[in-house]
C-alpha atoms as a PDB file:
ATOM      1  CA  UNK A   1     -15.467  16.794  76.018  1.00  0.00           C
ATOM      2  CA  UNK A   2     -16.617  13.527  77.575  1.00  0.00           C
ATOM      3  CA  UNK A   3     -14.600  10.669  77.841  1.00  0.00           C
ATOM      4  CA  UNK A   4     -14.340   8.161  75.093  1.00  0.00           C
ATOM      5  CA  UNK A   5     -15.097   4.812  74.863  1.00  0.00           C
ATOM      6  CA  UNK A   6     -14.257   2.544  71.676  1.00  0.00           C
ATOM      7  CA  UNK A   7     -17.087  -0.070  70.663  1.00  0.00           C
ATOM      8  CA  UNK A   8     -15.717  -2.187  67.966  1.00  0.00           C
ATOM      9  CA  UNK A   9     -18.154  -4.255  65.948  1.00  0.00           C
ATOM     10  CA  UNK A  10     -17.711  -7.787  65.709  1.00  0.00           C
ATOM     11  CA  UNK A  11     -20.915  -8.723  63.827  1.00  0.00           C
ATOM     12  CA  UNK A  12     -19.454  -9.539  60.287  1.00  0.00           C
ATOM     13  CA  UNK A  13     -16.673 -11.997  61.983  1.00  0.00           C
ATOM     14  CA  UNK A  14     -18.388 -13.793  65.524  1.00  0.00           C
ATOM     15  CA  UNK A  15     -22.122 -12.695  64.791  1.00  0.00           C
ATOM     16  CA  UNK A  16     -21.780 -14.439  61.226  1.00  0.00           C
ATOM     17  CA  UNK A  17     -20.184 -17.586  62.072  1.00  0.00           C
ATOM     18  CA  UNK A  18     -23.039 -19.102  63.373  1.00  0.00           C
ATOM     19  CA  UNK A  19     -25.900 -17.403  61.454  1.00  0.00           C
ATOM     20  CA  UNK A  20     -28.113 -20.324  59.244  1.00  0.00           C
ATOM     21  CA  UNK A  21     -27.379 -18.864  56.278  1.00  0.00           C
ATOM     22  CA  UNK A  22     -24.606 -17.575  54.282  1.00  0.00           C
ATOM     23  CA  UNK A  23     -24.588 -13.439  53.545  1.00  0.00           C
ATOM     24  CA  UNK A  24     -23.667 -12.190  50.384  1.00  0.00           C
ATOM     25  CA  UNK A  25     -20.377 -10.774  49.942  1.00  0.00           C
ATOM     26  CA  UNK A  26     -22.034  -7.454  48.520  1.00  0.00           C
ATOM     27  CA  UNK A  27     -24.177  -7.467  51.194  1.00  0.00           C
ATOM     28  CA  UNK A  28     -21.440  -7.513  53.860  1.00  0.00           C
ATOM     29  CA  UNK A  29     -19.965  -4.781  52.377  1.00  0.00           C
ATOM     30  CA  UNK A  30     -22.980  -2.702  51.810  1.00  0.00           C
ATOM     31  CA  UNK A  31     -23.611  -3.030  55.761  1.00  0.00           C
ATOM     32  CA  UNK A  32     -20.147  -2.913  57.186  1.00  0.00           C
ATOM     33  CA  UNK A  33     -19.618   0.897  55.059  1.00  0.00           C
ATOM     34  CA  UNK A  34     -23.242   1.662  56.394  1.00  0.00           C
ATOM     35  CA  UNK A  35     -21.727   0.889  60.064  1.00  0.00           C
ATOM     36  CA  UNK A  36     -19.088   2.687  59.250  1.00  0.00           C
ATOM     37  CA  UNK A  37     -20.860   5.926  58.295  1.00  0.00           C
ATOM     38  CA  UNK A  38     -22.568   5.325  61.319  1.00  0.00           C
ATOM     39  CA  UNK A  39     -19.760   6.495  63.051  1.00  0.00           C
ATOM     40  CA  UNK A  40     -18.403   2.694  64.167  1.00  0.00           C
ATOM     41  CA  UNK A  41     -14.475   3.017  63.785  1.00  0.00           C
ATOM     42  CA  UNK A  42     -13.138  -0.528  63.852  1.00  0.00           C
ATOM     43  CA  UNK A  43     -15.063  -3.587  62.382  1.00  0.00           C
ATOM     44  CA  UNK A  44     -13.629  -7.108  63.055  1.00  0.00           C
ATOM     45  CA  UNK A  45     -15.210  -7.464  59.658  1.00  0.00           C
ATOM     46  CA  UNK A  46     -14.227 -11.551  59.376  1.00  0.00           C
ATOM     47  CA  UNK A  47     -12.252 -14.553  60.105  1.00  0.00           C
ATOM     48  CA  UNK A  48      -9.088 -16.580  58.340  1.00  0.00           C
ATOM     49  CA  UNK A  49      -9.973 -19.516  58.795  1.00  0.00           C
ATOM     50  CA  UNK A  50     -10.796 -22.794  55.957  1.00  0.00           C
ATOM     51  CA  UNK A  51     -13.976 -22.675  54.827  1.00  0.00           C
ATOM     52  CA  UNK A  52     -14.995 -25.749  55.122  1.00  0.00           C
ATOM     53  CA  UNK A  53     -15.169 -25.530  58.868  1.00  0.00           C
ATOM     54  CA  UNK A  54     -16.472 -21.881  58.464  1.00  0.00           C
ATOM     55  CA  UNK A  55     -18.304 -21.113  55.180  1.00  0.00           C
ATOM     56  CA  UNK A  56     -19.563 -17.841  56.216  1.00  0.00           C
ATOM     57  CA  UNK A  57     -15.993 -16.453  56.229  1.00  0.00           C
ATOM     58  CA  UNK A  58     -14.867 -17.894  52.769  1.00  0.00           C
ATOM     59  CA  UNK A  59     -14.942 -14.201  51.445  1.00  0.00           C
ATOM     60  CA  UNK A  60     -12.703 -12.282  54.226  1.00  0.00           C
ATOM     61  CA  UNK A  61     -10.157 -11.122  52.217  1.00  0.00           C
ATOM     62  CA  UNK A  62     -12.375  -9.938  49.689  1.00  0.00           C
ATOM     63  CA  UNK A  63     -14.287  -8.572  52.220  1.00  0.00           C
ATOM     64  CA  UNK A  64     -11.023  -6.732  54.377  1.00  0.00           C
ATOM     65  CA  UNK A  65      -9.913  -5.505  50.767  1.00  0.00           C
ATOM     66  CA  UNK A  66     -13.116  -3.629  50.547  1.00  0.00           C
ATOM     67  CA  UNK A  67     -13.691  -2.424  54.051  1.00  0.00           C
ATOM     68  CA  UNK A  68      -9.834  -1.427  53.426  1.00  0.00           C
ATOM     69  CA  UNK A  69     -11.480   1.660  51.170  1.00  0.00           C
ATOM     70  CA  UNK A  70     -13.298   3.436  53.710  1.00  0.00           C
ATOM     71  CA  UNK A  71     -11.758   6.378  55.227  1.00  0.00           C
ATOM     72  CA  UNK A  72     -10.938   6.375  58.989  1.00  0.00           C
ATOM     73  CA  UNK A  73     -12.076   2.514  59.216  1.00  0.00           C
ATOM     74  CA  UNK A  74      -9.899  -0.007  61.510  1.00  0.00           C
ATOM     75  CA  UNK A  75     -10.447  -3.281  59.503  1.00  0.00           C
ATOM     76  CA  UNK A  76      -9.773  -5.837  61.804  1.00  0.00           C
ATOM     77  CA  UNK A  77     -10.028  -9.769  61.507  1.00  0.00           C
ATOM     78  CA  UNK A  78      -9.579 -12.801  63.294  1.00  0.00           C
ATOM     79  CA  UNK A  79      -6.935 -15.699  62.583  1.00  0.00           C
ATOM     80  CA  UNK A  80      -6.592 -18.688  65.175  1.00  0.00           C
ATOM     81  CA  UNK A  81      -2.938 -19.430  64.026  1.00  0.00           C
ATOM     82  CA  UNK A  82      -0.011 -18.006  61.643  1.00  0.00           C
ATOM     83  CA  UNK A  83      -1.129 -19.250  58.288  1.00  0.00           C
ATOM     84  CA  UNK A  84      -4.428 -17.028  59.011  1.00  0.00           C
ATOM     85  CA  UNK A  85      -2.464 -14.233  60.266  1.00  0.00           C
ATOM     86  CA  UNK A  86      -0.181 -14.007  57.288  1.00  0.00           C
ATOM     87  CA  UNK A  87      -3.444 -14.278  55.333  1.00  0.00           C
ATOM     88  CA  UNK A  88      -5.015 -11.320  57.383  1.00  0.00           C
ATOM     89  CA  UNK A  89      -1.965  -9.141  56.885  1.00  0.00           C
ATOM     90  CA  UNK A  90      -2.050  -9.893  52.596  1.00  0.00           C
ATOM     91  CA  UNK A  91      -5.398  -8.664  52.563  1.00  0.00           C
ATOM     92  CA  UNK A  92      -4.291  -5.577  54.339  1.00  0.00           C
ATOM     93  CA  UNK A  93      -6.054  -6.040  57.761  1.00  0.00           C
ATOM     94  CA  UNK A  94      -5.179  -3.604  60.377  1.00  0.00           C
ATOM     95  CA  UNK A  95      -5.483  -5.173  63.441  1.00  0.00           C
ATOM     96  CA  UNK A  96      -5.186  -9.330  63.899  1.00  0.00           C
ATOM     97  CA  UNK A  97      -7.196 -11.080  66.720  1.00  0.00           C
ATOM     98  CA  UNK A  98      -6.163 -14.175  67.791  1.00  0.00           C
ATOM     99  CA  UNK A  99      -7.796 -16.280  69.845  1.00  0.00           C
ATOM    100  CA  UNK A 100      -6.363 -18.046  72.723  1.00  0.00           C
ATOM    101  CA  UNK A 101      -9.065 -20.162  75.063  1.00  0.00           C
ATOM    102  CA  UNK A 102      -8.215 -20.032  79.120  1.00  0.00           C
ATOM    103  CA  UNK A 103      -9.974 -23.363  79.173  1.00  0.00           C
ATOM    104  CA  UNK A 104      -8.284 -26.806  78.092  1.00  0.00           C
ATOM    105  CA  UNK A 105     -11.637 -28.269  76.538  1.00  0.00           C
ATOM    106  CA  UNK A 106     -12.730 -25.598  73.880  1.00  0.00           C
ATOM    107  CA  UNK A 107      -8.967 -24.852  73.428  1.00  0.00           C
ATOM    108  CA  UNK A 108      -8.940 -28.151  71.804  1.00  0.00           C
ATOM    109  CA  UNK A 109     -11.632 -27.740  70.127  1.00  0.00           C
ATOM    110  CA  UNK A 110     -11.519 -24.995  69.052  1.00  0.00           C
ATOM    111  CA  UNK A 111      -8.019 -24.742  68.111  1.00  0.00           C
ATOM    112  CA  UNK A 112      -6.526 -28.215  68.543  1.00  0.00           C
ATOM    113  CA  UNK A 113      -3.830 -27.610  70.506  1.00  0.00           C
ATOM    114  CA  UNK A 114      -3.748 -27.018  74.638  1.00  0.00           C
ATOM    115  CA  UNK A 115      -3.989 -23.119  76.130  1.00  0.00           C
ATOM    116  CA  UNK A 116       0.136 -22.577  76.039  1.00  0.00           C
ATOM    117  CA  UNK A 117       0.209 -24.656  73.200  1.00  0.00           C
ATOM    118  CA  UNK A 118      -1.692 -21.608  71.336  1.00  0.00           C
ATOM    119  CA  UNK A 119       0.102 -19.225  73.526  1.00  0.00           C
ATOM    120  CA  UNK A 120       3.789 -20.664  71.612  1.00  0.00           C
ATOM    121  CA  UNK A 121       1.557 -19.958  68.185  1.00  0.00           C
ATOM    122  CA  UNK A 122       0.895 -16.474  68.835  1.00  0.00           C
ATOM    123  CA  UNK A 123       4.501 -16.005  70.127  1.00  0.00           C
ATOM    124  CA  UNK A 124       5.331 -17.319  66.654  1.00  0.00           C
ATOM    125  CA  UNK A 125       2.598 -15.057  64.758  1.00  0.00           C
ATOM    126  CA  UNK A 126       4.338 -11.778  66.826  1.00  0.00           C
ATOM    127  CA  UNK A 127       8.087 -12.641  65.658  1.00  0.00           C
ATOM    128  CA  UNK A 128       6.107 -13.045  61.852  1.00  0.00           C
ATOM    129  CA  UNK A 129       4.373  -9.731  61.618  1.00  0.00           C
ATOM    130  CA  UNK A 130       7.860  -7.851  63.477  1.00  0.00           C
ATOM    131  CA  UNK A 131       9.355  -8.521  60.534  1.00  0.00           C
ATOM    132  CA  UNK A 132       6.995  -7.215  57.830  1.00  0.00           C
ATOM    133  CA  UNK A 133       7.314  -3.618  56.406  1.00  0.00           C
ATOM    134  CA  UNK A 134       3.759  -3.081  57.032  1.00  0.00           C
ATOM    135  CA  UNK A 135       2.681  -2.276  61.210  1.00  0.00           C
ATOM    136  CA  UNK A 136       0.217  -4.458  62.260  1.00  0.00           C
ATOM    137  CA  UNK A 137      -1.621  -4.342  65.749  1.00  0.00           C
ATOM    138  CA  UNK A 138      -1.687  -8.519  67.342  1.00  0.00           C
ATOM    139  CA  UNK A 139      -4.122  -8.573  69.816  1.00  0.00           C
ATOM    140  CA  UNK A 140      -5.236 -11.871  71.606  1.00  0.00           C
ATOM    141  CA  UNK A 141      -8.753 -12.568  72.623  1.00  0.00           C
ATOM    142  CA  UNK A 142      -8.565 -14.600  75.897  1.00  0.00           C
ATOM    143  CA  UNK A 143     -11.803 -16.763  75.538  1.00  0.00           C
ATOM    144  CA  UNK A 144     -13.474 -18.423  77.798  1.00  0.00           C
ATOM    145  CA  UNK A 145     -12.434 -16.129  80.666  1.00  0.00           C
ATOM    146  CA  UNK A 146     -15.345 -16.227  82.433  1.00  0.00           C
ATOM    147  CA  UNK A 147     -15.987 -19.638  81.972  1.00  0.00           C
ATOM    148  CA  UNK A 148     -16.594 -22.575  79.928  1.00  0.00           C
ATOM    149  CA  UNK A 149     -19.381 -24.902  78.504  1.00  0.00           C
ATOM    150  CA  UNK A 150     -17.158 -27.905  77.998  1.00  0.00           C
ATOM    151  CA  UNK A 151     -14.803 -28.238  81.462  1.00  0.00           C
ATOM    152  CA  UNK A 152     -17.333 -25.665  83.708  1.00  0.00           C
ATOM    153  CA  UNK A 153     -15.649 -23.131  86.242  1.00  0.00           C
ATOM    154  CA  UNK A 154     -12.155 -21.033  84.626  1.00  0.00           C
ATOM    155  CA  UNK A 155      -9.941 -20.050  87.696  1.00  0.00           C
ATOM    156  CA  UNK A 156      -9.005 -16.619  87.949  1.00  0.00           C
ATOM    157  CA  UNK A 157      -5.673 -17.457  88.249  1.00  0.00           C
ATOM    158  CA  UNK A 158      -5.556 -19.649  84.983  1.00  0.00           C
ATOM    159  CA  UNK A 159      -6.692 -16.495  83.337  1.00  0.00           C
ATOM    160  CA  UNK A 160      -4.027 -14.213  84.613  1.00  0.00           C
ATOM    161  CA  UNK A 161      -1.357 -16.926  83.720  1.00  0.00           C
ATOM    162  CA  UNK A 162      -2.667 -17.238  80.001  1.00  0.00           C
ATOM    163  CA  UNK A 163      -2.842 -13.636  79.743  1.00  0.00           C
ATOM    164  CA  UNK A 164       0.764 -13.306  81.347  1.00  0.00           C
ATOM    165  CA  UNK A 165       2.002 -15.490  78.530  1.00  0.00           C
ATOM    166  CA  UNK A 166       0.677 -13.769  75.811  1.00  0.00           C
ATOM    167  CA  UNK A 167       2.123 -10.361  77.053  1.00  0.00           C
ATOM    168  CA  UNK A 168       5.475 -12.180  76.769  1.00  0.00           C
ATOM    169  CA  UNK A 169       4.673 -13.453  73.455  1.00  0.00           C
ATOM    170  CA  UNK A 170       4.241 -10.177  72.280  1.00  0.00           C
ATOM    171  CA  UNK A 171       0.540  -8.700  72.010  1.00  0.00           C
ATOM    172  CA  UNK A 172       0.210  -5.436  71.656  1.00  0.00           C
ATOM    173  CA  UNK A 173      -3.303  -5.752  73.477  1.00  0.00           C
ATOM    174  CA  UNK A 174      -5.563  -8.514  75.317  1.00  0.00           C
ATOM    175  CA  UNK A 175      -9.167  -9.052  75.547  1.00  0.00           C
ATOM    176  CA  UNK A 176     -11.087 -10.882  77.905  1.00  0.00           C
ATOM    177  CA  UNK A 177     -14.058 -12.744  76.282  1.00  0.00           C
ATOM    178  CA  UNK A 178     -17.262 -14.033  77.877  1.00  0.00           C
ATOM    179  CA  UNK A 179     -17.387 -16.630  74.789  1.00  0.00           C
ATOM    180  CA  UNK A 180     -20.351 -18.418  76.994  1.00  0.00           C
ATOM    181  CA  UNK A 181     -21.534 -15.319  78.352  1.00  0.00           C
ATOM    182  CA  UNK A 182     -21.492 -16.929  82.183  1.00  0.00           C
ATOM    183  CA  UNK A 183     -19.992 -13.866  83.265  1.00  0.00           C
ATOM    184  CA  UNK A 184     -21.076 -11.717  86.200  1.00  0.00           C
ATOM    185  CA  UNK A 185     -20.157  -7.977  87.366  1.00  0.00           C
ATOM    186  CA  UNK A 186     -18.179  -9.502  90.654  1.00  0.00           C
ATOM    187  CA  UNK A 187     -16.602 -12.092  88.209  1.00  0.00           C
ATOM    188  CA  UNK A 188     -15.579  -8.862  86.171  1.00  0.00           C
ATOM    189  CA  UNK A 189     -14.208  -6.877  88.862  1.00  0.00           C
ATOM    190  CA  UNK A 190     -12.108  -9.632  89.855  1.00  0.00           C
ATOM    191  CA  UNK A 191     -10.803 -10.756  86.666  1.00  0.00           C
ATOM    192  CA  UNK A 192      -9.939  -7.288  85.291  1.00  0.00           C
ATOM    193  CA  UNK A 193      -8.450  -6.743  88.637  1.00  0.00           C
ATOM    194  CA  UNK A 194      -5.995  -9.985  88.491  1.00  0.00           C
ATOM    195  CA  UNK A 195      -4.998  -9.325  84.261  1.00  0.00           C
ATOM    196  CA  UNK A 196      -4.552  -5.708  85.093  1.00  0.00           C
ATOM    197  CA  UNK A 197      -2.121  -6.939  88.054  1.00  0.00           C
ATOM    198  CA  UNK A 198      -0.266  -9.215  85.224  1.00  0.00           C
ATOM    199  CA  UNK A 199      -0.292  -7.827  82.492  1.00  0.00           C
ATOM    200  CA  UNK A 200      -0.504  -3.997  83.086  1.00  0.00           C
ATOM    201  CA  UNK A 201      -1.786  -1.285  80.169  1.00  0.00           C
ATOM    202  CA  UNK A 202      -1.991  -4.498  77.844  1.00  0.00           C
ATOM    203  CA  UNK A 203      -5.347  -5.222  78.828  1.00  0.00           C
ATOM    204  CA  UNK A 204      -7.767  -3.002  77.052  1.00  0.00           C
ATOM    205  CA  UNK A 205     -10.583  -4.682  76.066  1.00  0.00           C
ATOM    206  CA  UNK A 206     -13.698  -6.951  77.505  1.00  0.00           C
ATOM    207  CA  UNK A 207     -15.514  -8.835  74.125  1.00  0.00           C
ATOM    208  CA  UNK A 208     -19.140 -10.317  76.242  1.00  0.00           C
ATOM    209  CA  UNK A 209     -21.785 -12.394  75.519  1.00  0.00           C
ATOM    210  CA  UNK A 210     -25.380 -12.180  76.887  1.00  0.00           C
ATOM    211  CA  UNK A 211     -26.413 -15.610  77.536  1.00  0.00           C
ATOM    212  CA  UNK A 212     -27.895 -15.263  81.221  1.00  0.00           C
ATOM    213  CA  UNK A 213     -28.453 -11.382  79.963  1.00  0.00           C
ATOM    214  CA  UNK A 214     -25.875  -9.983  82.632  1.00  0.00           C
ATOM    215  CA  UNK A 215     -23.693  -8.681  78.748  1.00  0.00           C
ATOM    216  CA  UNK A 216     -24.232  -4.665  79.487  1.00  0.00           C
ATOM    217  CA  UNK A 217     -23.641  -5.295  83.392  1.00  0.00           C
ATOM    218  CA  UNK A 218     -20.778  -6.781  82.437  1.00  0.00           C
ATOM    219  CA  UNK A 219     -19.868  -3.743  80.931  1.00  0.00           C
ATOM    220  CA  UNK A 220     -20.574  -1.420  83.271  1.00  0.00           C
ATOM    221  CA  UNK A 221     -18.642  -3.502  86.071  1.00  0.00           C
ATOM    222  CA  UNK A 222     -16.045  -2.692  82.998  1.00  0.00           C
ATOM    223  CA  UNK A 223     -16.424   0.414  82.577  1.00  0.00           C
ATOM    224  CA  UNK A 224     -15.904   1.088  86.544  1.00  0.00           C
ATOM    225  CA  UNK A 225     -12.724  -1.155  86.106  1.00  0.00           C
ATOM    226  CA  UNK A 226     -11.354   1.573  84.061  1.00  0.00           C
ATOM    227  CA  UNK A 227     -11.974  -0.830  80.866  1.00  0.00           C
ATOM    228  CA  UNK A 228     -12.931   1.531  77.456  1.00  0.00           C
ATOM    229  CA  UNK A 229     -12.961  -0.998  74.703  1.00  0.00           C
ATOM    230  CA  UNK A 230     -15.425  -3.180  74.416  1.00  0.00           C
ATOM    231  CA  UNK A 231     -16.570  -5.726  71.409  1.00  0.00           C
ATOM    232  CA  UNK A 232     -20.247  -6.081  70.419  1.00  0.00           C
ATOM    233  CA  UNK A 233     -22.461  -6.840  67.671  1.00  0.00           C
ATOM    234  CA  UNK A 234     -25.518  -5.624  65.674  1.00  0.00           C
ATOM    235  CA  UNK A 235     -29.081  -7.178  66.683  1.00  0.00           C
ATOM    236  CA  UNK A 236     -26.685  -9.438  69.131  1.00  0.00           C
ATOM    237  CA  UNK A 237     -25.584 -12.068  66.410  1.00  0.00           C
ATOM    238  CA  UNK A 238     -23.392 -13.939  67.207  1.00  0.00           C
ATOM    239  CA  UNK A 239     -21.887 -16.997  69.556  1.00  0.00           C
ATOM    240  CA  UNK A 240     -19.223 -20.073  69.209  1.00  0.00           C
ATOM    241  CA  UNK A 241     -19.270 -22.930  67.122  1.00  0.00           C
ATOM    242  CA  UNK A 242     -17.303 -24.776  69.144  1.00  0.00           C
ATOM    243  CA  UNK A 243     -19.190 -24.011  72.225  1.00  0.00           C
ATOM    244  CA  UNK A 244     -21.858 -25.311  73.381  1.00  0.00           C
ATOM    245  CA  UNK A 245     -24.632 -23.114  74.306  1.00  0.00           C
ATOM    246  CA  UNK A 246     -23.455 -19.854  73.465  1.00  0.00           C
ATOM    247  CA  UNK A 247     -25.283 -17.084  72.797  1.00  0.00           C
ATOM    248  CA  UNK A 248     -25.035 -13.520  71.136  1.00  0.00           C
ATOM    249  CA  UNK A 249     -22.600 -10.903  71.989  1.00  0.00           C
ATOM    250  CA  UNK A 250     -23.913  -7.940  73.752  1.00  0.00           C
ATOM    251  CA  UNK A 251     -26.473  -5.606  71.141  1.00  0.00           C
ATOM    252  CA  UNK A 252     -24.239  -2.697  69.712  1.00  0.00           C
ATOM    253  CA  UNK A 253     -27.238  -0.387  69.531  1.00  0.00           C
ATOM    254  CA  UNK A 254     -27.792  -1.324  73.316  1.00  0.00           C
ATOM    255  CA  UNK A 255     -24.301  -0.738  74.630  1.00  0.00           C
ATOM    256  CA  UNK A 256     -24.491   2.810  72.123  1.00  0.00           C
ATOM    257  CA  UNK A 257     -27.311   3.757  73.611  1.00  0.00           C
ATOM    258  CA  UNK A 258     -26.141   2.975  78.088  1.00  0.00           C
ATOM    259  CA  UNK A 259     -22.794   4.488  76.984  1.00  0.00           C
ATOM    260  CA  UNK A 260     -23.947   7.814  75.385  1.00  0.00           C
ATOM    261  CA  UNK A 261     -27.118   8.270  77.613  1.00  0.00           C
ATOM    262  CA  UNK A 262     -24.030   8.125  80.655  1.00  0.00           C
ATOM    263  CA  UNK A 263     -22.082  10.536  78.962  1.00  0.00           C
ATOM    264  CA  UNK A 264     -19.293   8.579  77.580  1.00  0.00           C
ATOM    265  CA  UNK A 265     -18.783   9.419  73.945  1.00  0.00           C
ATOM    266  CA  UNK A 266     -18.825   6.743  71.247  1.00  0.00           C
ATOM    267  CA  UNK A 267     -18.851   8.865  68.032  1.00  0.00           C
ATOM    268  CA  UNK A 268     -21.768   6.733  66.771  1.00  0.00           C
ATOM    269  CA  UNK A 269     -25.047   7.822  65.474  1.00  0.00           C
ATOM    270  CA  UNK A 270     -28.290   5.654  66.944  1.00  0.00           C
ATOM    271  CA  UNK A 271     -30.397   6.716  64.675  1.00  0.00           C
ATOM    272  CA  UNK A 272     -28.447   6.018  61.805  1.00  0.00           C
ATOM    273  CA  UNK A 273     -27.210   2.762  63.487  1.00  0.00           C
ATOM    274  CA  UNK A 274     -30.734   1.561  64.204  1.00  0.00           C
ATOM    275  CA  UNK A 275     -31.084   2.033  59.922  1.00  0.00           C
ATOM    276  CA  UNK A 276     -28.452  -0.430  59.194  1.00  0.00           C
ATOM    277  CA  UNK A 277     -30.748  -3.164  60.292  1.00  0.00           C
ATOM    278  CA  UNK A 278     -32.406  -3.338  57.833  1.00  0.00           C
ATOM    279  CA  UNK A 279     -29.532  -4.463  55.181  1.00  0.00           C
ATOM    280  CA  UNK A 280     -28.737  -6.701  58.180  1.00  0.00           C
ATOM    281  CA  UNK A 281     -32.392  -8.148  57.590  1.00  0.00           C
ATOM    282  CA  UNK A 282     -31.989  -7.915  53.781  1.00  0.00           C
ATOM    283  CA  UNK A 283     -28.647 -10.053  53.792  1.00  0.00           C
ATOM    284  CA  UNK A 284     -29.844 -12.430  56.034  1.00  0.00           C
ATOM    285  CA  UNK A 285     -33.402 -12.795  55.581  1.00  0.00           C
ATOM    286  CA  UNK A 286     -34.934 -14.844  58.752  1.00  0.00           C
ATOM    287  CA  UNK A 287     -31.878 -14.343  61.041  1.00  0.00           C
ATOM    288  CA  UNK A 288     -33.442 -13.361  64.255  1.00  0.00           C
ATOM    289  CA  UNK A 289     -32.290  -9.682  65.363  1.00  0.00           C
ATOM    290  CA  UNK A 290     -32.129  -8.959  69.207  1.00  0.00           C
ATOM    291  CA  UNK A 291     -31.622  -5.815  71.151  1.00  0.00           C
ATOM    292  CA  UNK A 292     -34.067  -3.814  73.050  1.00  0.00           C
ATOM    293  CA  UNK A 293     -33.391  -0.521  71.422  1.00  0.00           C
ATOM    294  CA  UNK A 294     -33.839  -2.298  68.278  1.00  0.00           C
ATOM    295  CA  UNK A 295     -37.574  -3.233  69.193  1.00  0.00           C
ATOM    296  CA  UNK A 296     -38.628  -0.078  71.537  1.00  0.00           C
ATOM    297  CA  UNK A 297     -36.770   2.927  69.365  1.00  0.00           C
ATOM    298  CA  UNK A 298     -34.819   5.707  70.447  1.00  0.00           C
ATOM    299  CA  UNK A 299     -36.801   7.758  73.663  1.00  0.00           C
ATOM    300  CA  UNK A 300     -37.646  10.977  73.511  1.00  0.00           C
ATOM    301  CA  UNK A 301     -35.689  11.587  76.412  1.00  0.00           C
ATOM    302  CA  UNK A 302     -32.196  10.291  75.154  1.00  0.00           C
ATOM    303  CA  UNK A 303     -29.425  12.897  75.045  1.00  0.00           C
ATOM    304  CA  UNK A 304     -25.915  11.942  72.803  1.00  0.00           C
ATOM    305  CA  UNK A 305     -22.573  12.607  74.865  1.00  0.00           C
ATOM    306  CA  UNK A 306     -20.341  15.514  73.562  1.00  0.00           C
END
């Protein structure tokens, strides 16, 4: 059997937030249970936060109470601060994302409060969700890890200290995110590297954005960091509201398609990911849709991992 490597699909949450127009709650569903019969096992399938800074996300709970349905689905979501994560958990999510920016200037913007400052609120958000009946997995998305469109260069070192703090606050698991997508491979190998050295087992994941198009070298220089979870998004929706600049996450279909054709096993279909597409297009008609698989089509030569 080949080795296995999780891609979890973020485009309902981060490749919505930004889109121009609003999807259709049917319509999300219709394409998230089409990803999922695609083989995709967890979907970060929206956010908790108010709607009137987000509109695209006014229907997550609706929208984790139906993905909730489908068999063998992780339904995760994101909340930036208790009153979202207690939201996320009463519409039955299984996994909460919360994220906590390296960087002082989008931390503030995009949560209003400093780096540790959001570190204390997932501390808080941990001691919550210990005390429901229901298990919940907390994991904490370290943004702007590899940089930062409002104060420039993130030190290494400021990265490994945020992530420190949130293994003491009680994560189950940390992500490092490319929220600009200024990343490089050497940036990777270092960072991983210095988290791995603080924070142990608890990092597991690398969420990337293709901005400079260095996303799926980003993941290979993850994948040879021992790294094998990695967020991504259909057609590459996706990017930051509260960052300026950035750009899609890394194409699903794309990192499918380097992962499998290296023998690492995803449990996804291309074929019958390439089809879901098109209720991507239908939802959200005029939304451009990247990805390079998307345009040239499966090759002939292409062989799935087993």
């Amino acid at each position: 059997m080949s080795e296995w490597v999780t891609v979890c699909e973020v485009g309902p949450r981060d490749g919505l937030q930004i889109a121009h127009g609003i999807m259709p709650t049917a319509a999300k569903t219709r394409w998230i249970a089409a990803m999922a019969a695609a083989g995709l096992r967890e979907i970060e399938v929206g956010s908790f936060v108010p709607p009137k800074l987000i509109p695209q996300m006014a229907d997550t709970a609706q929208v984790v109470q139906a993905a909730r349905t489908i068999p063998g689905l992780l339904v995760a979501a994101l909340a930036p601060n208790l009153k979202g994560a207690q939201n996320a958990y009463a519409a039955g999510a299984a996994r909460v994302t919360v994220p906590v920016s390296v960087s002082e200037g989008h931390s503030r913007s995009n949560t209003n409060r400093a780096p540790m400052e959001q570190v204390a609120e997932v501390g808080r958000i941990a001691a919550w969700l210990a005390e429901q009946p229901r298990r919940v997995i907390l994991e904490a998305g370290c943004a702007t890890s590899f940089g930062c469109s409002i104060d420039g260069e993130v030190p290494t070192a400021a990265v490994a200290k945020v992530a420190e703090g949130l293994a003491r606050a009680g994560v189950d698991t940390i992500a490092l995110a490319d929220t600009v997508g200024w990343g490089n491979p050497a940036m990777v190998h270092e960072r991983v590297r210095a988290v791995r050295a603080a924070v142990g087992d608890k990092l597991q994941k690398l969420h990337l954005h293709d901005t400079l198009g260095l996303g799926l070298a980003n993941a290979l220089a993850g994948l040879e960091e021992g790294i094998r979870a990695f967020d991504s998004a259909l057609a590459g929706l996706g990017g930051c509201p509260f960052a300026p600049g950035a750009a899609g996450n890394i194409v699903t279909e794309d990192l499918v398609f380097l992962l499998e054709s290296m023998g690492l096993a995803t449990g996804v279909s291309l074929p019958e990911l390439l089809a879901t597409r098109e209720l991507l297009a239908a939802g959200l008609p005029g939304e451009p849709l990247r990805g390079a698989l998307g345009r040239a089509g499966l090759p002939k030569t292409f062989h799935p991992a087993r």
